[in-house]
C-alpha atoms as a PDB file:
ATOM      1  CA  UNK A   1      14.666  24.184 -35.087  1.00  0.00           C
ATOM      2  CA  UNK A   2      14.671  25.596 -31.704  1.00  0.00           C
ATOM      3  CA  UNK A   3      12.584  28.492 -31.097  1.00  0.00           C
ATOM      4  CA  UNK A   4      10.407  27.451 -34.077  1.00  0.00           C
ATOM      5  CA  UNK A   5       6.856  27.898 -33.878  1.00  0.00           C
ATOM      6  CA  UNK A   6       5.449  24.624 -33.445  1.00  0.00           C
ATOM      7  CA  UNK A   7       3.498  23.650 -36.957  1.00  0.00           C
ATOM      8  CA  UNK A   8       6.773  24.428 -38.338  1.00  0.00           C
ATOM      9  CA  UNK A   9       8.244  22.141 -35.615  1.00  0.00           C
ATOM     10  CA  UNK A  10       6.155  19.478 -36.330  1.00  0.00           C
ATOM     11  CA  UNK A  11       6.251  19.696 -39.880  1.00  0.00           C
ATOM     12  CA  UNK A  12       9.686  19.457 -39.691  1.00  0.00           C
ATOM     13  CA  UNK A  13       9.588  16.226 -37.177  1.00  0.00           C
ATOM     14  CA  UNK A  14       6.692  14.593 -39.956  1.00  0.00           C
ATOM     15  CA  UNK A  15       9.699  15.332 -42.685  1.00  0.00           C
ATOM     16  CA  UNK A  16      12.349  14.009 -40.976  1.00  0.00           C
ATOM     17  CA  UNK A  17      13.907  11.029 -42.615  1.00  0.00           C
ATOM     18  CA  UNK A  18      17.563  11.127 -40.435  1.00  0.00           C
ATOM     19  CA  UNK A  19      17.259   7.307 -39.671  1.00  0.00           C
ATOM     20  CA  UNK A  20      15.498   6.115 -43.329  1.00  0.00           C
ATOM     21  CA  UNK A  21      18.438   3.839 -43.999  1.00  0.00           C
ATOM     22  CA  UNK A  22      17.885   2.467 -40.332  1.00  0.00           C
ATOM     23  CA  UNK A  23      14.361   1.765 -41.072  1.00  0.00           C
ATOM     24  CA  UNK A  24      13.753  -1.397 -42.773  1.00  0.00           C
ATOM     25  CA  UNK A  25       9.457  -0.330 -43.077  1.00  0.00           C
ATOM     26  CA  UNK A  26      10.698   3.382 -44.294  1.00  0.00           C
ATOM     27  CA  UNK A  27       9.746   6.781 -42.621  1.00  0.00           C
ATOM     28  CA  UNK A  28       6.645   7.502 -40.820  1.00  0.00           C
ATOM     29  CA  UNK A  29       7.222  10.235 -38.194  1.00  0.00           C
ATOM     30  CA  UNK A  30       4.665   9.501 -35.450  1.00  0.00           C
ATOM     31  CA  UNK A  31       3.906  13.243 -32.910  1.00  0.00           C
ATOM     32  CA  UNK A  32       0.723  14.613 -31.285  1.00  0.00           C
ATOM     33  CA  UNK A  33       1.284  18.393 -29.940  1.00  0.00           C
ATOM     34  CA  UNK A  34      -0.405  21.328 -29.997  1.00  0.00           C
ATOM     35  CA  UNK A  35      -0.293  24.815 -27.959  1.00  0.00           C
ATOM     36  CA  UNK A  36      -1.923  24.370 -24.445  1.00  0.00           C
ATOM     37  CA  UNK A  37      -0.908  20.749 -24.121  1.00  0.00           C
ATOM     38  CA  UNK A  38      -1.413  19.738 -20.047  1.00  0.00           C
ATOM     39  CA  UNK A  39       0.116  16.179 -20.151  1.00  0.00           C
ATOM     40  CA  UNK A  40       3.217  15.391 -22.343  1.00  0.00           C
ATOM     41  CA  UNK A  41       2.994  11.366 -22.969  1.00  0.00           C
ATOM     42  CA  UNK A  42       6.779   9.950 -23.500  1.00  0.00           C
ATOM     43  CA  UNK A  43       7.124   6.750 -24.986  1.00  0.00           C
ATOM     44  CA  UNK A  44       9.200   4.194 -26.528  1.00  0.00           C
ATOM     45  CA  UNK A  45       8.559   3.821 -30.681  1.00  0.00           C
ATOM     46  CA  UNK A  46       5.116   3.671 -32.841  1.00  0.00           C
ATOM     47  CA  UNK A  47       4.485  -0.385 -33.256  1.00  0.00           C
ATOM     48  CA  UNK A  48       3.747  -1.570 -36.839  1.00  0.00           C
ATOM     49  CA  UNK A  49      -0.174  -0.631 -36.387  1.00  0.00           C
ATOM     50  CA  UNK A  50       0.475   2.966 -35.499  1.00  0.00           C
ATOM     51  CA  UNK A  51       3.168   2.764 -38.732  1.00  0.00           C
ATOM     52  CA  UNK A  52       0.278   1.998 -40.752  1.00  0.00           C
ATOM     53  CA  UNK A  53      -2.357   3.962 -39.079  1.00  0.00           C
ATOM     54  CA  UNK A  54      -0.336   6.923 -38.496  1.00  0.00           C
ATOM     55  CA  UNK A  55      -2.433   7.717 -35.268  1.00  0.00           C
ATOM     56  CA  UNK A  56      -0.120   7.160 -32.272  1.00  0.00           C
ATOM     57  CA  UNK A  57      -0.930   4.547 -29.338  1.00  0.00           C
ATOM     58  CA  UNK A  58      -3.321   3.511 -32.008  1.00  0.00           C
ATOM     59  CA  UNK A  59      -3.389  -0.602 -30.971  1.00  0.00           C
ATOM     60  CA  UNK A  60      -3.675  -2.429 -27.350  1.00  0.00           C
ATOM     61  CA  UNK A  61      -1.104  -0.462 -25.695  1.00  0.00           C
ATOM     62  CA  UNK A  62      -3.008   3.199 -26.563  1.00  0.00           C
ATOM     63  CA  UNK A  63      -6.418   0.775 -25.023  1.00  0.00           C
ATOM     64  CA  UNK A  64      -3.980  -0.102 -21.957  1.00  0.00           C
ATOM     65  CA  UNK A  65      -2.805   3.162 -20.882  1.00  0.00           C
ATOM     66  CA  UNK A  66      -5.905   5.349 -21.913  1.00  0.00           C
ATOM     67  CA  UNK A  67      -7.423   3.043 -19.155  1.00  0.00           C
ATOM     68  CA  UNK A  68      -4.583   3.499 -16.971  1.00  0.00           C
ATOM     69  CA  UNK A  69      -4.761   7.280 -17.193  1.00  0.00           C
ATOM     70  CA  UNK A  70      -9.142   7.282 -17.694  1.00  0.00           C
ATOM     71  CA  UNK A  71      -8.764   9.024 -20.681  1.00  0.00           C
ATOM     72  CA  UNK A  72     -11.756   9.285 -23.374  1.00  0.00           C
ATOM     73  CA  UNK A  73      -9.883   8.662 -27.036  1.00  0.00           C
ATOM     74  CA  UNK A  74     -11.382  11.933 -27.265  1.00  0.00           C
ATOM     75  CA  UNK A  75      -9.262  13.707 -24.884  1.00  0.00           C
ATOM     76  CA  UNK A  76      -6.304  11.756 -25.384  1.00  0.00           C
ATOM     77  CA  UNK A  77      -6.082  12.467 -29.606  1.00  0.00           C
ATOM     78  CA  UNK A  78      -6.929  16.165 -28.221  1.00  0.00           C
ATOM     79  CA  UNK A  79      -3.516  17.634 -29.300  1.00  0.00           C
ATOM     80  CA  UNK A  80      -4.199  20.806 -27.286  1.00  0.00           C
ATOM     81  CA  UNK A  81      -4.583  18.620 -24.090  1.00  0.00           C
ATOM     82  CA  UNK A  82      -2.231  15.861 -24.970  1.00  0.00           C
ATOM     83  CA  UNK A  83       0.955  15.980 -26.368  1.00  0.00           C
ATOM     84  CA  UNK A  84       2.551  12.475 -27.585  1.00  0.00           C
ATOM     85  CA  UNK A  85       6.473  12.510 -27.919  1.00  0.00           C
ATOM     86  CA  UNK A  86       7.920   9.299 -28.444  1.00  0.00           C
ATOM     87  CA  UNK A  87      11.893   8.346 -28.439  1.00  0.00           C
ATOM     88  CA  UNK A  88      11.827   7.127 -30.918  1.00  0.00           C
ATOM     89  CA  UNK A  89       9.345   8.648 -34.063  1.00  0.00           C
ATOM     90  CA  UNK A  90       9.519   6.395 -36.529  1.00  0.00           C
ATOM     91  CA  UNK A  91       8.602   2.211 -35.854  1.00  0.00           C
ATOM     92  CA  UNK A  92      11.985   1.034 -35.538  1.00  0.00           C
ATOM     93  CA  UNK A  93      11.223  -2.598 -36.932  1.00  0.00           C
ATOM     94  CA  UNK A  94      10.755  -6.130 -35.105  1.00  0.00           C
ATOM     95  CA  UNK A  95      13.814  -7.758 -33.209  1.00  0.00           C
ATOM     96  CA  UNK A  96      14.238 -10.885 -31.440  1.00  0.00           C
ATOM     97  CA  UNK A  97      11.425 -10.452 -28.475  1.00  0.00           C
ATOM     98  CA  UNK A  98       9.514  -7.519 -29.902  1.00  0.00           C
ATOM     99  CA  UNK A  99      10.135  -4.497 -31.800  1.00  0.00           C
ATOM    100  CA  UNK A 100      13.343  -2.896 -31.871  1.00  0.00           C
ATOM    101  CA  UNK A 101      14.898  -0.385 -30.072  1.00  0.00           C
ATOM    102  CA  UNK A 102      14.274   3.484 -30.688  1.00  0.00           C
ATOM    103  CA  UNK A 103      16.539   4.572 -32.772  1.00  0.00           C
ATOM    104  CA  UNK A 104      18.941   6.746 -30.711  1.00  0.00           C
ATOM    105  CA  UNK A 105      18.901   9.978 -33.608  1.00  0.00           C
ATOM    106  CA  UNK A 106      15.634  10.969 -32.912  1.00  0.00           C
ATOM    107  CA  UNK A 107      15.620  12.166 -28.850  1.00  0.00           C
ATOM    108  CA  UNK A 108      18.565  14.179 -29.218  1.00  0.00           C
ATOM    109  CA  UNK A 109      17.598  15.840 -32.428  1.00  0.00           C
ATOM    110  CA  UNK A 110      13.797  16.686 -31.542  1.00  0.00           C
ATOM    111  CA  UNK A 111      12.973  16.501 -27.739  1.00  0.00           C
ATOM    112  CA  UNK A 112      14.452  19.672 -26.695  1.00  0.00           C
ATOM    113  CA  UNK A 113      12.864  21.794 -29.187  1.00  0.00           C
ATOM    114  CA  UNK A 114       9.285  20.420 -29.062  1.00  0.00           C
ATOM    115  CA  UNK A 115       9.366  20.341 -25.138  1.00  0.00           C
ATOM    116  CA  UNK A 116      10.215  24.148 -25.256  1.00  0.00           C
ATOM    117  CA  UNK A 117       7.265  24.681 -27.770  1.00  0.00           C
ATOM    118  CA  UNK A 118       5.208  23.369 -24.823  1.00  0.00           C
ATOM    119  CA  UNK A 119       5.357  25.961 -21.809  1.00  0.00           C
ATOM    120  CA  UNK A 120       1.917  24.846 -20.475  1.00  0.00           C
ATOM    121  CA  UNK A 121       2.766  21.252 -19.584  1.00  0.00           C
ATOM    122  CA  UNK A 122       1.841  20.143 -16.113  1.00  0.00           C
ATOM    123  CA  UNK A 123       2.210  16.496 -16.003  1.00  0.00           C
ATOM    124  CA  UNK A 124       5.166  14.315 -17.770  1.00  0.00           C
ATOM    125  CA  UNK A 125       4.021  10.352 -17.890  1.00  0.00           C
ATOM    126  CA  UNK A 126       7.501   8.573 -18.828  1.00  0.00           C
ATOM    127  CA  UNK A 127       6.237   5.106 -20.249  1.00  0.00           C
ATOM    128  CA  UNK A 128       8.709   2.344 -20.578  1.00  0.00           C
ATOM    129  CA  UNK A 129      12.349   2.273 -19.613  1.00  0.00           C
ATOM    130  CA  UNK A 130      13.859   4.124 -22.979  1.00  0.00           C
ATOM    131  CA  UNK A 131      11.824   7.234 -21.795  1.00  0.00           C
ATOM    132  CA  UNK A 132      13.157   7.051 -17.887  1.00  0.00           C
ATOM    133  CA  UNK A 133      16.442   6.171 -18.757  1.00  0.00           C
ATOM    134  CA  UNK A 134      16.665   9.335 -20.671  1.00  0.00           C
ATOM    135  CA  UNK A 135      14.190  11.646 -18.179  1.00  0.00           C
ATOM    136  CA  UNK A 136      15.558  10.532 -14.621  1.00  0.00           C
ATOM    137  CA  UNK A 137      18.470  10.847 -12.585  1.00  0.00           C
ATOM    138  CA  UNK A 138      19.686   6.637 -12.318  1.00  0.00           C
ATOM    139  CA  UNK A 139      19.059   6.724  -8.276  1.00  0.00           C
ATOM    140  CA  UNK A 140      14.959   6.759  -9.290  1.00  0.00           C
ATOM    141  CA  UNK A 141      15.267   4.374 -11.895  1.00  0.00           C
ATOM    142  CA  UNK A 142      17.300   0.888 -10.626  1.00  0.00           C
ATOM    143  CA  UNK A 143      14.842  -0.737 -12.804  1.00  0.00           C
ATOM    144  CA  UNK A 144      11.727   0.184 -14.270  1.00  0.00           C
ATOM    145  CA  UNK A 145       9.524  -1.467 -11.526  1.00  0.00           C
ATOM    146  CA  UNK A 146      11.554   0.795  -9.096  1.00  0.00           C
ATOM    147  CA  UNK A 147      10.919   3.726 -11.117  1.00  0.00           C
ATOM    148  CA  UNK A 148       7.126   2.871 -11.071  1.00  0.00           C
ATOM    149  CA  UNK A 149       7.164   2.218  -7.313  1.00  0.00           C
ATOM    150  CA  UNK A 150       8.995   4.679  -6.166  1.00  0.00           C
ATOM    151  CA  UNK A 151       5.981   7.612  -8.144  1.00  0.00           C
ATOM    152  CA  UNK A 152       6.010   9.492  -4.654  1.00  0.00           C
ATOM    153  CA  UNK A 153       9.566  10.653  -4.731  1.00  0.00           C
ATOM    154  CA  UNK A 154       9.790  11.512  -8.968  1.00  0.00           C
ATOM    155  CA  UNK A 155       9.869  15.045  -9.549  1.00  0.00           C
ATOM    156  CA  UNK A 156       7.069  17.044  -9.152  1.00  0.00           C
ATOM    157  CA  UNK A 157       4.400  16.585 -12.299  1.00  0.00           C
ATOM    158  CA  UNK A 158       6.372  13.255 -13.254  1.00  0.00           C
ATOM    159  CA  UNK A 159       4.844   9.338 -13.580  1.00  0.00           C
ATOM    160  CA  UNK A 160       7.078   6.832 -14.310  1.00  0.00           C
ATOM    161  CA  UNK A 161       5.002   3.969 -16.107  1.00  0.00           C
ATOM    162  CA  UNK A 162       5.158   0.712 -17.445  1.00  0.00           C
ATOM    163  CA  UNK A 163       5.156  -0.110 -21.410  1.00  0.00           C
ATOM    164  CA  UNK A 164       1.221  -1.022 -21.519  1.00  0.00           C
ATOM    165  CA  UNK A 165       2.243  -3.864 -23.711  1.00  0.00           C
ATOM    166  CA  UNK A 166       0.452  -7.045 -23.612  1.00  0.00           C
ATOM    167  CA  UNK A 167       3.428  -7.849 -20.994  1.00  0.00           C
ATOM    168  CA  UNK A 168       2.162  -5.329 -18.955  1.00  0.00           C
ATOM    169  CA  UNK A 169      -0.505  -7.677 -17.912  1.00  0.00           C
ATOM    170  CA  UNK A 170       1.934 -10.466 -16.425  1.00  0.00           C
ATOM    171  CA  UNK A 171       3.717  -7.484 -14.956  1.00  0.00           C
ATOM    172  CA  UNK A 172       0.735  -6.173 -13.065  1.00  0.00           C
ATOM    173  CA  UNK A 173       0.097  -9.482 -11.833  1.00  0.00           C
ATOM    174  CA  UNK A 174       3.429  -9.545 -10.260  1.00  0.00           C
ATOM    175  CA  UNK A 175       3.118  -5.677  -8.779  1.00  0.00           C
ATOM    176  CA  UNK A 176      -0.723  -5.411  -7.732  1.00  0.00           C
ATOM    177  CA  UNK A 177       0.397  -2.030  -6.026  1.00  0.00           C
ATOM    178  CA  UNK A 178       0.127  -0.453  -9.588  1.00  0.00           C
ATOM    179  CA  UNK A 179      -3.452  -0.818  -9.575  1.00  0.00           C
ATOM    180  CA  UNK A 180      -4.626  -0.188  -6.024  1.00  0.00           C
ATOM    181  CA  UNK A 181      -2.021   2.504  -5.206  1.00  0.00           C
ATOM    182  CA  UNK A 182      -0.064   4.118  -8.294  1.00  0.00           C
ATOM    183  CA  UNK A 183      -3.367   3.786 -10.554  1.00  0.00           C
ATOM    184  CA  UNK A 184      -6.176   6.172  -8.500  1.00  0.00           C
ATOM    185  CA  UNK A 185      -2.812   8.837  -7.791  1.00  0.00           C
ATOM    186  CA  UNK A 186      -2.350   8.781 -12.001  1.00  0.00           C
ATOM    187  CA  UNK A 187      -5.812   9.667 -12.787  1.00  0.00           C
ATOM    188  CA  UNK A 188      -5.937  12.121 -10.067  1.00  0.00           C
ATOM    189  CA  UNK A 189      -2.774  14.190 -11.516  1.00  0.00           C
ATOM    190  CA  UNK A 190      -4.448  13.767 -15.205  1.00  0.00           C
ATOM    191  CA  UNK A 191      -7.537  15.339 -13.901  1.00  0.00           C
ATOM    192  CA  UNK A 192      -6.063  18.111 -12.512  1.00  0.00           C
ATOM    193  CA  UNK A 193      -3.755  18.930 -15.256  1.00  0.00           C
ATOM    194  CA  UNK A 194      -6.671  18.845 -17.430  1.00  0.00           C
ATOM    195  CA  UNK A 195      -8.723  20.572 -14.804  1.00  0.00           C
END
């Protein structure tokens, strides 16, 4: 699908059912893109509410980090502002812990063609450890409080953030730097991609 135009891209993403044998809920593509995007949100999987809403970052964790970024849900769902490309698509299913995994098919077989469909991105927001793992070199990503710490020296247009999980709460607690330093730098960048 490369060099697709993207509704055909993302109609092809919303019909994908590569991992439907993998997926004990069945297939639910989750994607937000449209030309003109400014901010390209990666994360980790849909959860089971955005598997039954079909709305992405449609629970807590969409609250969480459209408060971290001081986003409206306006401009966040605004496809042609914000694009939404997780690792995984589909809601992998519940583990010991938490939810699964994202399954590995999906990155590899979608990424690369939907991130060239987007030539006026300005700001990448890598949320979670799947998405860094996969979008920075190991030396800026020990571990994903590194990789949040260390915002200054990420490539230029690049946040590496927390999951916004209710864990993220404990997590802040631990790191109060997020919120008095990384915080105010994130919604700066935002507002100028937007501006």
């Amino acid at each position: 699908m490369s060099g697709a135009p993207l509704p055909d891209l993302l109609a092809s993403i919303r019909d994908c059912n590569t991992c439907a044998a993998h997926l004990p809920h069945g297939v639910r593509p989750v994607v937000q893109a449209a030309g003109g995007a400014r901010i390209l949100i990666i994360g980790q999987a849909p959860g089971s509410k955005v598997h039954a809403s079909g709305v992405p970052w449609d629970d807590d964790s969409g609250d969480r980090l459209r408060d971290w970024l001081g986003l409206a849900r306006a401009d966040f769902y605004d496809a042609g502002k914000v694009a939404l490309m997780p690792m995984g698509f589909c809601y992998p299913g519940k583990g010991n812990g938490g939810d699964l995994p994202p399954r590995k098919e999906c990155a590899p077989q979608w990424h690369e063609p939907l991130l060239a469909a987007l030539p006026d991105l300005r700001l990448s927001l890598l949320v979670g450890q799947y998405a860094q793992k996969a979008y920075l070199p190991p030396a800026l990503r020990p571990s994903m409080t590194e990789a949040v710490r260390r915002h200054a020296e990420m490539p230029a247009g690049t946040f590496a953030l927390p999951h916004p999980a209710w864990r993220s709460r404990l997590w802040m607690a631990k790191n109060p730097w997020f919120e008095s330093d990384v915080l105010p730098m994130l919604r700066n960048a935002v507002d100028r991609a937007l501006g």
